[in-house]
N, C-alpha and C. Protein backbone atom coordinates (compact mmCIF):
# COMPACT_ATOMS: atom_id res chain seq x y z
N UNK A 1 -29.80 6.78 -67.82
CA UNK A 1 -28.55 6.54 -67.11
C UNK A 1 -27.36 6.73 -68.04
N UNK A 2 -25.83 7.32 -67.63
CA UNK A 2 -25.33 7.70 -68.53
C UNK A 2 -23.87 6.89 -67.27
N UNK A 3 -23.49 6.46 -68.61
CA UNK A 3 -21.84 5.59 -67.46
C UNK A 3 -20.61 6.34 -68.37
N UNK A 4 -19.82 6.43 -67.80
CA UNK A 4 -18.61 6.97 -68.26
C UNK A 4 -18.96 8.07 -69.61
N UNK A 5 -20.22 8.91 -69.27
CA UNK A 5 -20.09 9.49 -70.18
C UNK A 5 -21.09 9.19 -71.68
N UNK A 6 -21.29 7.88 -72.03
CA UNK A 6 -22.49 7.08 -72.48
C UNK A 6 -23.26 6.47 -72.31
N UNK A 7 -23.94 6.68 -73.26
CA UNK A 7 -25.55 5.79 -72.36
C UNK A 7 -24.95 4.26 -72.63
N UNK A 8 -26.04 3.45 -71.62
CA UNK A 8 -25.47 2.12 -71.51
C UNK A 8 -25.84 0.90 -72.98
N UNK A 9 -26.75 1.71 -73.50
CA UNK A 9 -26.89 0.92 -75.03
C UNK A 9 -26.29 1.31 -75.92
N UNK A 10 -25.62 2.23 -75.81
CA UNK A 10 -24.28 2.16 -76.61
C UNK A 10 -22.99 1.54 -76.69
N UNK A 11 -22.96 1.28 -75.21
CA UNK A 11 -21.66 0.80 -74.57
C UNK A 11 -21.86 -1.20 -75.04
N UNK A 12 -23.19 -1.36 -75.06
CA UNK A 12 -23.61 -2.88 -75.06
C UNK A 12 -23.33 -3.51 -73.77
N UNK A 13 -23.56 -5.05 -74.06
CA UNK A 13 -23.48 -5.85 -72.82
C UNK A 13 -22.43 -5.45 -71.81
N UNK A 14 -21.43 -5.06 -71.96
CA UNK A 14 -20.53 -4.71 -71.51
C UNK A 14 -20.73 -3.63 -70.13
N UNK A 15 -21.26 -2.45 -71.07
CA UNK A 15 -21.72 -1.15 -70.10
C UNK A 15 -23.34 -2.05 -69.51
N UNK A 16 -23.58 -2.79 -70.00
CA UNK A 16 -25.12 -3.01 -69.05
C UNK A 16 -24.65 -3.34 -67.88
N UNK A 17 -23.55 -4.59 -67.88
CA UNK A 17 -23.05 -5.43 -67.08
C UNK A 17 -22.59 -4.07 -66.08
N UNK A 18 -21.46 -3.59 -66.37
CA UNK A 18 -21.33 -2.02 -65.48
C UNK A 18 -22.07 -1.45 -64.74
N UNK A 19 -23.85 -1.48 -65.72
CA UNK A 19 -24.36 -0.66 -64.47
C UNK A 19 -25.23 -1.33 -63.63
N UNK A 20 -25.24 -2.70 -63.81
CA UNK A 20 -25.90 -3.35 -62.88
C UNK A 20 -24.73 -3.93 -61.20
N UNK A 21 -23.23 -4.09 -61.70
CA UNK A 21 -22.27 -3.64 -60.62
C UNK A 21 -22.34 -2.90 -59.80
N UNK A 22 -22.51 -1.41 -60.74
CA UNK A 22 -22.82 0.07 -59.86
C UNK A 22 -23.75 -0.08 -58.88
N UNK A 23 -25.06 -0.44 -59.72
CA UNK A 23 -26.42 -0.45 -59.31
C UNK A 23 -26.40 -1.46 -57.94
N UNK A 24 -25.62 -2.69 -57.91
CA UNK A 24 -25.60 -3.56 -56.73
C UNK A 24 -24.53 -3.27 -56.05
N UNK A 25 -23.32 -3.35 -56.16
CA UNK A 25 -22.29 -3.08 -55.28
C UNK A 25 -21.69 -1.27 -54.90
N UNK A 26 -22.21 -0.48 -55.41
CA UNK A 26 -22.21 0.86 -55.40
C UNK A 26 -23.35 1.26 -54.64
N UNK A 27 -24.19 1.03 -54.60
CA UNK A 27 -25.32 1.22 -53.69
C UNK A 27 -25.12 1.05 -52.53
N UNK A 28 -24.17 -0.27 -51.99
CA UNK A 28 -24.03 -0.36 -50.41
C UNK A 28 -23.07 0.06 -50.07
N UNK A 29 -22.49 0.57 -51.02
CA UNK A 29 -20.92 0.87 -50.56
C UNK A 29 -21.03 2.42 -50.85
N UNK A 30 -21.25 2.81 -51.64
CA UNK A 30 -21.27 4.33 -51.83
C UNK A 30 -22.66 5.14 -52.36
N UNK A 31 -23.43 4.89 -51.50
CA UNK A 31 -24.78 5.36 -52.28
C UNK A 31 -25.10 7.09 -52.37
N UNK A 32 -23.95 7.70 -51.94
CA UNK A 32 -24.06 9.24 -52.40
C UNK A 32 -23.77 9.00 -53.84
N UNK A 33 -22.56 8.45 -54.24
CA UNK A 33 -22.32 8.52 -55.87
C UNK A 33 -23.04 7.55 -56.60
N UNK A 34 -22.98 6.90 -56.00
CA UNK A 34 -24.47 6.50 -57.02
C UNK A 34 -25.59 7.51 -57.76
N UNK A 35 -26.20 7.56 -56.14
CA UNK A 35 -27.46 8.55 -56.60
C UNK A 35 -26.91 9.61 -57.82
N UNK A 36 -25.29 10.07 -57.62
CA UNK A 36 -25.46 11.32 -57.97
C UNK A 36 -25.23 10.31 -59.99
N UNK A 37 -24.59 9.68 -59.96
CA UNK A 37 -24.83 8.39 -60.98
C UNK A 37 -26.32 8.78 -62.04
N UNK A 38 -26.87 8.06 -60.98
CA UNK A 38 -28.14 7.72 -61.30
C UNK A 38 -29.13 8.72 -61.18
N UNK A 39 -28.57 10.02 -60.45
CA UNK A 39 -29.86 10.96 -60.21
C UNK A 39 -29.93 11.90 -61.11
């Protein structure tokens, strides 16, 4: 998984926290960008 460009263990707690947001509130709300996110 890559967030803004970095992976999320680079970013630390911070970016984890981010993609578990994405991962829960991006999913019901926008799950085309997600996927494209995550795919």
């Amino acid at each position: 998984m890559v967030v803004n460009g970095e992976p999320p263990l680079r970013q630390g707690p911070r970016g984890l926290e981010v993609c578990l947001r994405l991962l829960l509130g991006g999913t019901l709300r926008e799950p085309e960008a997600t996927l494209r996110a995550y795919g």
